[in-house]
N, C-alpha and C. Protein backbone atom coordinates (compact mmCIF):
# COMPACT_ATOMS: atom_id res chain seq x y z
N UNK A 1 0.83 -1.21 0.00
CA UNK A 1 0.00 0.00 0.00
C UNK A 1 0.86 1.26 0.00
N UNK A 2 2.00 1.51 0.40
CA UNK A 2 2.79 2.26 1.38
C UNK A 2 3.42 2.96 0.09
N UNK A 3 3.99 1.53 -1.17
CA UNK A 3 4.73 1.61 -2.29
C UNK A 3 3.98 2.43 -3.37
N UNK A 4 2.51 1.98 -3.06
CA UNK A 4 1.52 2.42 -4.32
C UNK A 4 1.53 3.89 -4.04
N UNK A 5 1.46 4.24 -2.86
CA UNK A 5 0.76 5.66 -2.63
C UNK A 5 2.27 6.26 -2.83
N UNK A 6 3.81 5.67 -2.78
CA UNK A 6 5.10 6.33 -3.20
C UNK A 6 5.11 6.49 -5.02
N UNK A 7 4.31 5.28 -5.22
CA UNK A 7 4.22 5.47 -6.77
C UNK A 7 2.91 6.50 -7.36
N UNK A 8 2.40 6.94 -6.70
CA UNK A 8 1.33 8.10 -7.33
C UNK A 8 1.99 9.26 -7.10
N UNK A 9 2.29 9.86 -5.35
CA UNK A 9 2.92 10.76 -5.65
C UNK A 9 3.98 11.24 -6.78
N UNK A 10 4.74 10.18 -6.93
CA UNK A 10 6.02 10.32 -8.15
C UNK A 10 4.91 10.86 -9.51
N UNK A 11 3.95 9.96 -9.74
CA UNK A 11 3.38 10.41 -11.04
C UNK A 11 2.19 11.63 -10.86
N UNK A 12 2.23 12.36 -9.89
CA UNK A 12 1.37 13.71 -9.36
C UNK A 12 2.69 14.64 -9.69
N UNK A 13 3.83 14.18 -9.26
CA UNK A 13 4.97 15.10 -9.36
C UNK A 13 5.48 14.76 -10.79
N UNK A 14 5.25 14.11 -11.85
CA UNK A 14 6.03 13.70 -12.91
C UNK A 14 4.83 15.03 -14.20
N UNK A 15 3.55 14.93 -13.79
CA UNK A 15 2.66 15.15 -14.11
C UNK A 15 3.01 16.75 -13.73
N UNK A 16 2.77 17.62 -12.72
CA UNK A 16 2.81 18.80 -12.45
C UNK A 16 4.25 19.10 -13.33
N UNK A 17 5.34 18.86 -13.10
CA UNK A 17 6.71 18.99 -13.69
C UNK A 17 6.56 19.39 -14.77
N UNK A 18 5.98 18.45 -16.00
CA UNK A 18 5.59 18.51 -17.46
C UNK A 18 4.79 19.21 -17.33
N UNK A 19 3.80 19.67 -17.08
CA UNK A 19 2.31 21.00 -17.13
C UNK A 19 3.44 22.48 -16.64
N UNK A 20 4.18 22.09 -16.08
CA UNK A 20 4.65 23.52 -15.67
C UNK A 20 5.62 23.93 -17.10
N UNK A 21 6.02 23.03 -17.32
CA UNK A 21 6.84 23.24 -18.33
C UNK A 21 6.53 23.33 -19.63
N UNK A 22 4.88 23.03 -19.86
CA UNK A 22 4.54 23.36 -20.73
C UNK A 22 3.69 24.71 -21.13
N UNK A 23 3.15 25.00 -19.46
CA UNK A 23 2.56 26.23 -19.48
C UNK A 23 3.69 27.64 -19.64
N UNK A 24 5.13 26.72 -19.30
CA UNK A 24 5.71 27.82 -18.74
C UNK A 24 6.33 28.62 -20.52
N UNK A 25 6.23 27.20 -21.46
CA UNK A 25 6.26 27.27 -22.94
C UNK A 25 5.23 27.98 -23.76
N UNK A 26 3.99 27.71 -23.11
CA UNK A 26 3.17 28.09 -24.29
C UNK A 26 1.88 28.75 -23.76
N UNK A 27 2.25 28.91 -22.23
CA UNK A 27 0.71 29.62 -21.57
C UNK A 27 -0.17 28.61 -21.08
N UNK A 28 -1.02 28.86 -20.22
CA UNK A 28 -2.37 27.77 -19.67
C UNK A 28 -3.35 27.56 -20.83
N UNK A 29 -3.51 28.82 -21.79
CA UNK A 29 -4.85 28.73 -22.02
C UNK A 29 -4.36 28.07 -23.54
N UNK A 30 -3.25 28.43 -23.74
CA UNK A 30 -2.61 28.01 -25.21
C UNK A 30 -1.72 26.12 -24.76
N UNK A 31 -1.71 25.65 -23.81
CA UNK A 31 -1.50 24.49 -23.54
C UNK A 31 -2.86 23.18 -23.22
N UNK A 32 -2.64 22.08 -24.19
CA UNK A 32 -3.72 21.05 -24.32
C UNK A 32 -3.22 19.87 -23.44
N UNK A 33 -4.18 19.40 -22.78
CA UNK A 33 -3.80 18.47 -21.94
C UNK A 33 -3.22 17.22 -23.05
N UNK A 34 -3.42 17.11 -24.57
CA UNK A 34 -2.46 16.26 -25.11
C UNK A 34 -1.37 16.51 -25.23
N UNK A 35 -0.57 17.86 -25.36
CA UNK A 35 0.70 18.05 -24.86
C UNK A 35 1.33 18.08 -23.36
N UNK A 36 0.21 18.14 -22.48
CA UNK A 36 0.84 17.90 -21.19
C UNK A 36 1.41 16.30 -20.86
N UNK A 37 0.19 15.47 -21.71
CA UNK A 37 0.15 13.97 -21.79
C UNK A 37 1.65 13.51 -21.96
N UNK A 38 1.95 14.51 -23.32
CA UNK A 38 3.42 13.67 -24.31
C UNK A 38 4.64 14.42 -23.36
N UNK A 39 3.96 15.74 -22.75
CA UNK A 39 5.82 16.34 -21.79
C UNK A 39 5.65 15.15 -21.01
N UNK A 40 4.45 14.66 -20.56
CA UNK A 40 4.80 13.75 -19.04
C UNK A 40 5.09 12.25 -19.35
N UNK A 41 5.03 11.93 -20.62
CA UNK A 41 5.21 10.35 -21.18
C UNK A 41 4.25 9.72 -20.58
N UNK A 42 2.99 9.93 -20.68
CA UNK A 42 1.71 8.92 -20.04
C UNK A 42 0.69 9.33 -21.37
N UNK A 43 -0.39 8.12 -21.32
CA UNK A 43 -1.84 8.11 -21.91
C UNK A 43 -2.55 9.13 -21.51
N UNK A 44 -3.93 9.80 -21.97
CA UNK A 44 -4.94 10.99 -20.97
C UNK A 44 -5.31 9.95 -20.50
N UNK A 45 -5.67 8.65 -20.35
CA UNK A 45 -6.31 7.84 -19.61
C UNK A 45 -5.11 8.18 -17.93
N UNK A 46 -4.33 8.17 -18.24
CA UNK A 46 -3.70 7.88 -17.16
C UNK A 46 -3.22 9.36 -16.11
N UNK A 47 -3.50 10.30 -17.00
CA UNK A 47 -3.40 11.33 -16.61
C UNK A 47 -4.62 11.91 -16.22
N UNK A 48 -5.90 11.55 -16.72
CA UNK A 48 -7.19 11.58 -16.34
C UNK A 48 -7.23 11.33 -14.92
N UNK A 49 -6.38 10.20 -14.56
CA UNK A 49 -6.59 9.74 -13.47
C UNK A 49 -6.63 10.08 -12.31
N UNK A 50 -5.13 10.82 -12.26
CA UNK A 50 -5.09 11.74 -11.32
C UNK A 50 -5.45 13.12 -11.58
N UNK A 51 -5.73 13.96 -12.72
CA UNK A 51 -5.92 14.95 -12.76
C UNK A 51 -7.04 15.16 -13.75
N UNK A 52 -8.56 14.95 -13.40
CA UNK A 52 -9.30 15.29 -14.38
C UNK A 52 -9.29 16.12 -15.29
N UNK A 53 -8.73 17.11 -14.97
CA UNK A 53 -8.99 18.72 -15.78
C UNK A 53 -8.10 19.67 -15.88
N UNK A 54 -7.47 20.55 -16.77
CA UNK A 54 -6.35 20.88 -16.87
C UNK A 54 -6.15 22.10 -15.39
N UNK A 55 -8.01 22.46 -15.29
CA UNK A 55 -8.04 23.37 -13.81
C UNK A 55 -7.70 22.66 -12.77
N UNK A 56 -7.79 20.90 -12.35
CA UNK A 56 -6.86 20.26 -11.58
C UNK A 56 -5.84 20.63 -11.53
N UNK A 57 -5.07 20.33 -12.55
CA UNK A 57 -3.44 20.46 -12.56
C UNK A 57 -3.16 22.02 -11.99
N UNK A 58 -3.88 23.00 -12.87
CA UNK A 58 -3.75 24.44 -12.37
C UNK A 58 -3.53 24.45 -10.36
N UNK A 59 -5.03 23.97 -10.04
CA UNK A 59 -5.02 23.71 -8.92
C UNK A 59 -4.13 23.00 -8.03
N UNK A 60 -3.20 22.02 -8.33
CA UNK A 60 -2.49 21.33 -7.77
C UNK A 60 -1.28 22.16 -7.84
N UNK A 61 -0.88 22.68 -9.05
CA UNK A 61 0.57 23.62 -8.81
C UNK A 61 0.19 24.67 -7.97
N UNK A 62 -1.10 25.24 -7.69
CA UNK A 62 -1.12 26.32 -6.28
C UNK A 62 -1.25 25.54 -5.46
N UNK A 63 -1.32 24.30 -4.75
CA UNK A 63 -1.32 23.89 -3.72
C UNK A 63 0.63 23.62 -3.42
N UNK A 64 1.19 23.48 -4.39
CA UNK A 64 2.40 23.47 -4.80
C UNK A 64 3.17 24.52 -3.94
N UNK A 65 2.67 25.88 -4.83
CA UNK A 65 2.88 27.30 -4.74
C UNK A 65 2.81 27.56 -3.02
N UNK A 66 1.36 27.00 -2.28
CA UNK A 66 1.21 27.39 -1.01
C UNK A 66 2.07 26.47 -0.07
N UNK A 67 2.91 25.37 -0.42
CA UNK A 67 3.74 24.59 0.15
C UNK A 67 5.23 25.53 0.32
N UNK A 68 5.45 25.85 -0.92
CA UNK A 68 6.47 26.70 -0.85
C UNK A 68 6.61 27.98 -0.65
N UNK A 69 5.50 28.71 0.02
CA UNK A 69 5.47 29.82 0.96
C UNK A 69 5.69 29.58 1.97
N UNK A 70 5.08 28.08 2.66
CA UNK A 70 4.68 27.65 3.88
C UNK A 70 6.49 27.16 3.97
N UNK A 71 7.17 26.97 3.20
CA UNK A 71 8.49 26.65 3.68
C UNK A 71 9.49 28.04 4.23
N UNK A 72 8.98 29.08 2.97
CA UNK A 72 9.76 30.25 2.80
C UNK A 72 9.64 31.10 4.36
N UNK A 73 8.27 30.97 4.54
CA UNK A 73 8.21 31.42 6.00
C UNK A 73 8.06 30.65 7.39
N UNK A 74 8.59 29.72 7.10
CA UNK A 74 9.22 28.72 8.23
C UNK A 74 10.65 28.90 8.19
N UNK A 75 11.54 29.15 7.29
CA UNK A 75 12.59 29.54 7.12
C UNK A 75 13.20 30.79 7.98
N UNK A 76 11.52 31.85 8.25
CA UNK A 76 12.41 32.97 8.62
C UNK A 76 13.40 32.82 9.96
N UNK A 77 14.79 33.67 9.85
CA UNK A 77 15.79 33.96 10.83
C UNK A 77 14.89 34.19 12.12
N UNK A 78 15.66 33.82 13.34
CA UNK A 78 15.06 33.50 14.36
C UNK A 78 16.15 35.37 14.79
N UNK A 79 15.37 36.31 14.92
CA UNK A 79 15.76 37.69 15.41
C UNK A 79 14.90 38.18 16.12
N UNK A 80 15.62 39.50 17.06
CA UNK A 80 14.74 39.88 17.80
C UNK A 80 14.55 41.06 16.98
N UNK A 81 14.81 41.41 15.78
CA UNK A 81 14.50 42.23 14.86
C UNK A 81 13.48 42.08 14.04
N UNK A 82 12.25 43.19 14.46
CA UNK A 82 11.11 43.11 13.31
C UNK A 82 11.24 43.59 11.79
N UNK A 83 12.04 44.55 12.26
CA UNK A 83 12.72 45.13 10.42
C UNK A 83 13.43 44.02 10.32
N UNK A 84 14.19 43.26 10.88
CA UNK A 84 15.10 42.09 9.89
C UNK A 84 14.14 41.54 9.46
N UNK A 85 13.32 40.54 10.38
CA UNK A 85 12.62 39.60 9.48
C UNK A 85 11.64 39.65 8.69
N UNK A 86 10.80 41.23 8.59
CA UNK A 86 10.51 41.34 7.33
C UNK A 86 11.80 41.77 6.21
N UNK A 87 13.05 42.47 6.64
CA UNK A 87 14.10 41.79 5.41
C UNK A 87 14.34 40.94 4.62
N UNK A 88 13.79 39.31 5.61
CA UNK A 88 14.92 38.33 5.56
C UNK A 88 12.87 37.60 4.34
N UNK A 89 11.52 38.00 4.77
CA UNK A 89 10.84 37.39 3.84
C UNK A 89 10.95 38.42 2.96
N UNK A 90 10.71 39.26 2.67
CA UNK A 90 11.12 40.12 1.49
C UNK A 90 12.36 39.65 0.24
N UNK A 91 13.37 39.87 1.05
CA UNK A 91 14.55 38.84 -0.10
C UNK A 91 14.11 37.79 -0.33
N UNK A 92 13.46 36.53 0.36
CA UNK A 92 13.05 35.52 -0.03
C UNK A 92 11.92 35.34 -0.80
N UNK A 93 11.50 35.98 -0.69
CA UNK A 93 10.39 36.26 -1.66
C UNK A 93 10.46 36.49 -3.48
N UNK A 94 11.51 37.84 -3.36
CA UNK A 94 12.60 38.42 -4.31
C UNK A 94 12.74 37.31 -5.09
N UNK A 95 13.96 36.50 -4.52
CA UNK A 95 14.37 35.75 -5.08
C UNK A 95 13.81 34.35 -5.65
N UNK A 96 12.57 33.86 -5.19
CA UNK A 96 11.97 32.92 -5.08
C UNK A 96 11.34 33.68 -6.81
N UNK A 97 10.61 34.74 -6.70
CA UNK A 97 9.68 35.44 -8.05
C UNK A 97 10.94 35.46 -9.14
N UNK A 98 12.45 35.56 -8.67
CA UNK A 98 13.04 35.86 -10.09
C UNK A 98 13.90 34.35 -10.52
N UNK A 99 13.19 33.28 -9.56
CA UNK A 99 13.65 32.09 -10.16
C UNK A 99 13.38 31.93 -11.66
N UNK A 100 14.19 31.93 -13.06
CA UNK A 100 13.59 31.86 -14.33
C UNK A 100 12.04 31.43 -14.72
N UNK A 101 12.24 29.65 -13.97
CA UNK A 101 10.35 28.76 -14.06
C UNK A 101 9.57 29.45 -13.65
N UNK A 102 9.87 29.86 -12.51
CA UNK A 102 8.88 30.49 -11.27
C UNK A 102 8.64 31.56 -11.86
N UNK A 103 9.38 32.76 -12.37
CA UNK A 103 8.79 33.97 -13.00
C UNK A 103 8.33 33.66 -13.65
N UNK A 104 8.36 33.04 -14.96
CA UNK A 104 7.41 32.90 -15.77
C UNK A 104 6.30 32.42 -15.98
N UNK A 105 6.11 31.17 -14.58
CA UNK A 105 5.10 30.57 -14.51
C UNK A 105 3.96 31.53 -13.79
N UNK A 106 5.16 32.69 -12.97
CA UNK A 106 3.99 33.68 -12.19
C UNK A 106 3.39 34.29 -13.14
N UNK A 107 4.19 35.08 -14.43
CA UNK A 107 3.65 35.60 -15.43
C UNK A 107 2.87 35.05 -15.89
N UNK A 108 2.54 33.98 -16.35
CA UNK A 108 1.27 33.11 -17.24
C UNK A 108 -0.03 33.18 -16.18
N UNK A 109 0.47 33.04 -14.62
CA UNK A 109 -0.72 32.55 -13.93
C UNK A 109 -1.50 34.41 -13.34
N UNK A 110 -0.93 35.25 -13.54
CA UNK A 110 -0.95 36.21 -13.79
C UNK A 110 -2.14 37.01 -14.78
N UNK A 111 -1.26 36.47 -15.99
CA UNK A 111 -2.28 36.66 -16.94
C UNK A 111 -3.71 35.68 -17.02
N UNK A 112 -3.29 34.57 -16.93
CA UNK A 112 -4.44 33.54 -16.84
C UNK A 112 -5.44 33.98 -15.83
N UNK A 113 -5.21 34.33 -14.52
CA UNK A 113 -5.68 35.20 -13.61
C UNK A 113 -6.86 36.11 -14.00
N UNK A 114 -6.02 36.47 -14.86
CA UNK A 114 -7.42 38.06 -15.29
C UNK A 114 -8.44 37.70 -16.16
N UNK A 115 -8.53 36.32 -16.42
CA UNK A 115 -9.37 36.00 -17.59
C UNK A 115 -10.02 34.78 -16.72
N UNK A 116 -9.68 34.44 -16.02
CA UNK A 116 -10.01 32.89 -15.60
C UNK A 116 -10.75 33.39 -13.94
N UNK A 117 -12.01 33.93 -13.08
CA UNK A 117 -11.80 33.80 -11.84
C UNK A 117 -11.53 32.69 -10.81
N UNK A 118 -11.76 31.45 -11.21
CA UNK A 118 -11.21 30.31 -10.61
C UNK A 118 -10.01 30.32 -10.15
N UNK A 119 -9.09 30.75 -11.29
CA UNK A 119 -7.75 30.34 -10.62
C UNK A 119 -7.05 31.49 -10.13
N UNK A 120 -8.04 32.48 -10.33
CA UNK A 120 -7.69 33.81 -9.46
C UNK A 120 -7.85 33.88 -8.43
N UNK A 121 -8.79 32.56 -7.65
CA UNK A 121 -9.32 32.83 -6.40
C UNK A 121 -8.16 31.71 -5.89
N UNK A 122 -7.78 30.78 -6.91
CA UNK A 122 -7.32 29.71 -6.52
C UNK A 122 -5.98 30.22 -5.68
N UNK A 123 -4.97 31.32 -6.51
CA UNK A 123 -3.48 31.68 -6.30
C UNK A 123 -4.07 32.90 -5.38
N UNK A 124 -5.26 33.58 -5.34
CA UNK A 124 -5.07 34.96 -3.87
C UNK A 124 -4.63 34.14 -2.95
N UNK A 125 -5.65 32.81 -2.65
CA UNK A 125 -5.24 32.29 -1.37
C UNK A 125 -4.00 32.61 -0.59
N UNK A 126 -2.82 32.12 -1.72
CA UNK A 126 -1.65 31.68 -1.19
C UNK A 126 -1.62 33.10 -0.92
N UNK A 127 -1.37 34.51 -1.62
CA UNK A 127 -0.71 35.82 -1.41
C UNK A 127 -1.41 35.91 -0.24
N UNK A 128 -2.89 35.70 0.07
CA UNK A 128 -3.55 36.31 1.66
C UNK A 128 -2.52 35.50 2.66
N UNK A 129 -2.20 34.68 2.47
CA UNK A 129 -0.93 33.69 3.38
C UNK A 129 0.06 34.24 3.96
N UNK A 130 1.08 35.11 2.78
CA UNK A 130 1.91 35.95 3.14
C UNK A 130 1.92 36.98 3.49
N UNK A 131 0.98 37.48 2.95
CA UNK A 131 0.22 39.07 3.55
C UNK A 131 0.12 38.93 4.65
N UNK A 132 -0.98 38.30 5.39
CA UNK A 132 -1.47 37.99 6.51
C UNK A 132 -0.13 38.11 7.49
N UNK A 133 0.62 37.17 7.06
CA UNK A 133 2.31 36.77 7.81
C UNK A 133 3.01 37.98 8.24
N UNK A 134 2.90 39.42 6.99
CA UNK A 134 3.57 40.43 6.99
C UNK A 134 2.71 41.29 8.18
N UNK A 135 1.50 41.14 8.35
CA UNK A 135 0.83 41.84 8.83
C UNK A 135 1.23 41.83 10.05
N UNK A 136 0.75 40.75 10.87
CA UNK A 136 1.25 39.99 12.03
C UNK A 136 2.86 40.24 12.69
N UNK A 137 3.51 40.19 12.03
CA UNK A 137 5.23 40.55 12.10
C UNK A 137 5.02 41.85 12.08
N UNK A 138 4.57 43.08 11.36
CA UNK A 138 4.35 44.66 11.48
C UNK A 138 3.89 44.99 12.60
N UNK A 139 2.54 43.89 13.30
CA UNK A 139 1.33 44.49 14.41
C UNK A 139 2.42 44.10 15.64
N UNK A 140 3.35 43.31 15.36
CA UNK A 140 4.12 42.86 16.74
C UNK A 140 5.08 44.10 16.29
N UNK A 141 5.59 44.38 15.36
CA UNK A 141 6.72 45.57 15.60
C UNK A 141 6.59 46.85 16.19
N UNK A 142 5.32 47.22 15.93
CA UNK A 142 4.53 48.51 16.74
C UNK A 142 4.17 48.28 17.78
N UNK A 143 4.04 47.28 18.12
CA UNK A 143 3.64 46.62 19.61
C UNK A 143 5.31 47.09 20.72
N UNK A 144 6.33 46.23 20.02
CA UNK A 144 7.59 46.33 20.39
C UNK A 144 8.13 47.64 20.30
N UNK A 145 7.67 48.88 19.21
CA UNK A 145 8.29 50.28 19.56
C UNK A 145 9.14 49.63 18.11
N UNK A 146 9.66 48.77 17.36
CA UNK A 146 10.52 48.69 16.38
C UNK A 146 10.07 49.20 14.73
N UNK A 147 8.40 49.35 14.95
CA UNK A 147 7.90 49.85 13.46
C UNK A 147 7.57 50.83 13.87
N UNK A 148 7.67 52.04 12.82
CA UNK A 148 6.54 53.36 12.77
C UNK A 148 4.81 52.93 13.15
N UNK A 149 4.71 53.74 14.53
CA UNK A 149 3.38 53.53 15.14
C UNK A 149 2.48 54.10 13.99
N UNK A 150 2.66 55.27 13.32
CA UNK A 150 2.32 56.15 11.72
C UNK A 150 1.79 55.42 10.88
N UNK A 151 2.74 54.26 10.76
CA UNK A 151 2.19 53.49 9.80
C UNK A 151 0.88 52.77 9.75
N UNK A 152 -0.14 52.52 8.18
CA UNK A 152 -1.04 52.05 8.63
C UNK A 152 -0.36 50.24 8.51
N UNK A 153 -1.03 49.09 9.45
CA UNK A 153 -0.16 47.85 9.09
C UNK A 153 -1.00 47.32 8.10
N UNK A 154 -2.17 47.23 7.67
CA UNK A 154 -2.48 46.80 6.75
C UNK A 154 -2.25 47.35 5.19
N UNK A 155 -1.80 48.60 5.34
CA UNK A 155 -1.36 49.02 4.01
C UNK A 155 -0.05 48.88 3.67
N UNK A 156 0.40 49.12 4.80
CA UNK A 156 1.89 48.87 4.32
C UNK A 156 2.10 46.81 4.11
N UNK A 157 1.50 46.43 4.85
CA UNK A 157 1.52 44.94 4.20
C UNK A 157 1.27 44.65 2.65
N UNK A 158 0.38 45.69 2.12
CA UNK A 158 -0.23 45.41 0.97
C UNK A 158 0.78 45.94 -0.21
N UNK A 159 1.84 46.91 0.57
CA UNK A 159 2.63 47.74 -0.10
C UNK A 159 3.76 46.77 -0.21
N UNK A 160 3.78 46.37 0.65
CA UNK A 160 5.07 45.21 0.89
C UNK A 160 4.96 44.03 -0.08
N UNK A 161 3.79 43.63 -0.51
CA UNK A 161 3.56 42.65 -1.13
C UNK A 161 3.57 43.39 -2.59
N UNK A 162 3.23 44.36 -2.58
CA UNK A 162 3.39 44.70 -4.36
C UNK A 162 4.95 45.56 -4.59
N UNK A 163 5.91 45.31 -3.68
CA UNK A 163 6.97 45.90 -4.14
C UNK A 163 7.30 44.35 -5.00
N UNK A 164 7.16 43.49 -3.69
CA UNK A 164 7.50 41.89 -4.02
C UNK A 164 7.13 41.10 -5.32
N UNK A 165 5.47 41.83 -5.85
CA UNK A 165 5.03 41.23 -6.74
C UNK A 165 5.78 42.07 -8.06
N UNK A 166 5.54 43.16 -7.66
CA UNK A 166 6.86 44.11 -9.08
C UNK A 166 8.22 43.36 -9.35
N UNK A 167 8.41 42.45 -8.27
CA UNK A 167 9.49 42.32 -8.96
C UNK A 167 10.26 41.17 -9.69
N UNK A 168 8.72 40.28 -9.88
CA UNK A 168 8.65 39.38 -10.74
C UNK A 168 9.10 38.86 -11.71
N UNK A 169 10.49 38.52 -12.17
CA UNK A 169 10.75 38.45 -13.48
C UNK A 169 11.46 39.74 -13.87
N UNK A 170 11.61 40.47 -12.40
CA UNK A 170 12.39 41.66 -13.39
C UNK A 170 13.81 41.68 -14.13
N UNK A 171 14.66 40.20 -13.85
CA UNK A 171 15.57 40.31 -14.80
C UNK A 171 15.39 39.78 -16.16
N UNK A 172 13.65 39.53 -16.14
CA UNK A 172 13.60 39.29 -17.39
C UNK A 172 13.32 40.73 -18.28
N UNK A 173 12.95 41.58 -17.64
CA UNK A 173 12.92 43.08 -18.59
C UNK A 173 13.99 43.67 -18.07
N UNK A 174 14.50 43.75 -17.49
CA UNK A 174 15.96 44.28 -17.11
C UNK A 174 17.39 43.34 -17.07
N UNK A 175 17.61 42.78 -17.99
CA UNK A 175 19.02 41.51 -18.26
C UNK A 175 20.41 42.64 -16.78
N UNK A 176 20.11 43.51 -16.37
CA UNK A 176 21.47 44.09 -15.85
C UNK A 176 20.90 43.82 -14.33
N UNK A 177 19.80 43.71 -13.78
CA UNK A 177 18.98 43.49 -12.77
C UNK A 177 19.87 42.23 -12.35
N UNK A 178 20.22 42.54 -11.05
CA UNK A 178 21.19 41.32 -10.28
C UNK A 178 20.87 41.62 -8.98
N UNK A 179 19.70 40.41 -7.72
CA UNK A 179 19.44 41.07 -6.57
C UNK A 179 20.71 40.81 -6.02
N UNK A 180 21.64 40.39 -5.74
CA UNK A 180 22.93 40.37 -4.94
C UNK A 180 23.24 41.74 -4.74
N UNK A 181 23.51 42.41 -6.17
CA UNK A 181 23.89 43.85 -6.61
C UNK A 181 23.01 44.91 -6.28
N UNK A 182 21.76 44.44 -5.87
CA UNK A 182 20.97 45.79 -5.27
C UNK A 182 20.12 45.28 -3.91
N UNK A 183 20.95 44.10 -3.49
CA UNK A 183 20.39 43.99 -2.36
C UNK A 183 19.86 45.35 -1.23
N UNK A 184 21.49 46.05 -0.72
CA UNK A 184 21.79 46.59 0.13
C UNK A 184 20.89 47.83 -0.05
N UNK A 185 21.14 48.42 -1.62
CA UNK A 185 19.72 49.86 -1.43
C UNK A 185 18.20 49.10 -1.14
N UNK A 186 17.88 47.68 -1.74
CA UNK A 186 16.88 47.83 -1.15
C UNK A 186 16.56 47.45 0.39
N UNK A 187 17.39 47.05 1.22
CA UNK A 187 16.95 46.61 2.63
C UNK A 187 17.88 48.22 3.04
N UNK A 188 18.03 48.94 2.62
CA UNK A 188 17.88 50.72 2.93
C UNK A 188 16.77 51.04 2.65
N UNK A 189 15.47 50.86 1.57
CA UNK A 189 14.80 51.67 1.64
C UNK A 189 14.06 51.39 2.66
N UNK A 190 13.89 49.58 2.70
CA UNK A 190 13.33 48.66 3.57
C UNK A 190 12.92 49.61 5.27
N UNK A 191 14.15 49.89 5.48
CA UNK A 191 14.25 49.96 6.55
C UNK A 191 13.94 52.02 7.15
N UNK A 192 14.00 52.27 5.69
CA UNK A 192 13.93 54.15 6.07
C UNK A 192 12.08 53.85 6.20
N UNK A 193 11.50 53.00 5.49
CA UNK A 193 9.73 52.96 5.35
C UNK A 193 9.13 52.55 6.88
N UNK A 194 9.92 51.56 7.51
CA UNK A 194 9.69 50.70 8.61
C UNK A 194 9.67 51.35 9.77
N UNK A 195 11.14 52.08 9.89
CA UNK A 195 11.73 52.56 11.34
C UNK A 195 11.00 53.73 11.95
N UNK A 196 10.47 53.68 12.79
CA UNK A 196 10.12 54.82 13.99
C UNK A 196 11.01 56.24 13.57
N UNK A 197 10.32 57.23 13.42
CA UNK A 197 10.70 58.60 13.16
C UNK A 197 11.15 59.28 14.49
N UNK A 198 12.26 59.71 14.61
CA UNK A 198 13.33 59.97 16.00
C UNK A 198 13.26 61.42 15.53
């Protein structure tokens, strides 16, 4: 039993792998589950199986997506700094959106997004996840005296999340864009938006 359920996951993961890679080729709405069939080397019978519908598969790479938030912010640095550790998800975040797959797959699901409300409702989930996270880490920093009391926390969460979402793929419109190389101005501006006014 133990083996079977090791052998589905493998073909849930063999299956998502090929769909990503094909959406990440040719778009959701411009990708046919007979080309997802031939990236993944299986029958639609067999791909039926586990994934009725290509909005399955959609659905299963955001359950994907919300696994790997749920890691990114288990990850955060253990500080007694509220500006660090929104630093430390911010860069991770960064870097996670300008992974090549990952940007582009954000870009497709993005666009697919604005046309599709299903899977618009499907991927907010995950962003209310991190939002929520940012919020919580802000309401304790004003609590602690370490954030601007000024600030509102729910906007600036929301602000926080669309610096993050801007920056999606930006070395794909900017080839000179290197976060190593602009780390440091941005955990400066990071921190001039955050800090208590003295």
């Amino acid at each position: 039993m133990t083996e079977q359920t090791e052998k589905q996951r493998a073909k849930k993961k063999q299956i998502i792998a090929a769909a990503i890679r094909c959406f990440v080729e040719k778009g959701f709405h411009a990708t046919s589950t007979a080309e997802i069939c031939k990236a993944a080397g299986m029958s639609p019978g067999n791909l039926f199986h586990y994934y009725p519908t290509k909005n399955a598969i959609i659905e299963a790479i955001a359950l994907q997506d919300q696994a790997d938030f749920a890691t990114l912010l288990q990850l955060e640095q253990v500080t007694d700094s509220t500006i660090e550790t929104v630093i430390t998800i911010m860069t991770r975040l960064i870097q996670l959106y300008n992974e090549p797959t990952y940007a582009r797959l954000s870009l497709e699901i993005i666009a697919e997004a604005s046309r599709n409300p299903a899977i618009n409702n499907t991927f907010i989930k995950n962003e209310k996840i991190v939002r929520q996270r940012l919020v919580d880490i802000l309401r304790h920093g004003v609590s602690n005296g370490q954030i601007d009391p000024e600030l509102s926390i729910e906007n600036t969460a929301s602000w926080l999340m669309t610096i993050a979402d801007g920056a999606i793929g930006r070395d794909l419109m900017e080839p000179e864009f290197h976060l190593a190389d602009r780390l440091g101005s941005f955990i400066y501006i990071i921190k001039k938006i955050l800090m208590p006014i003295k």
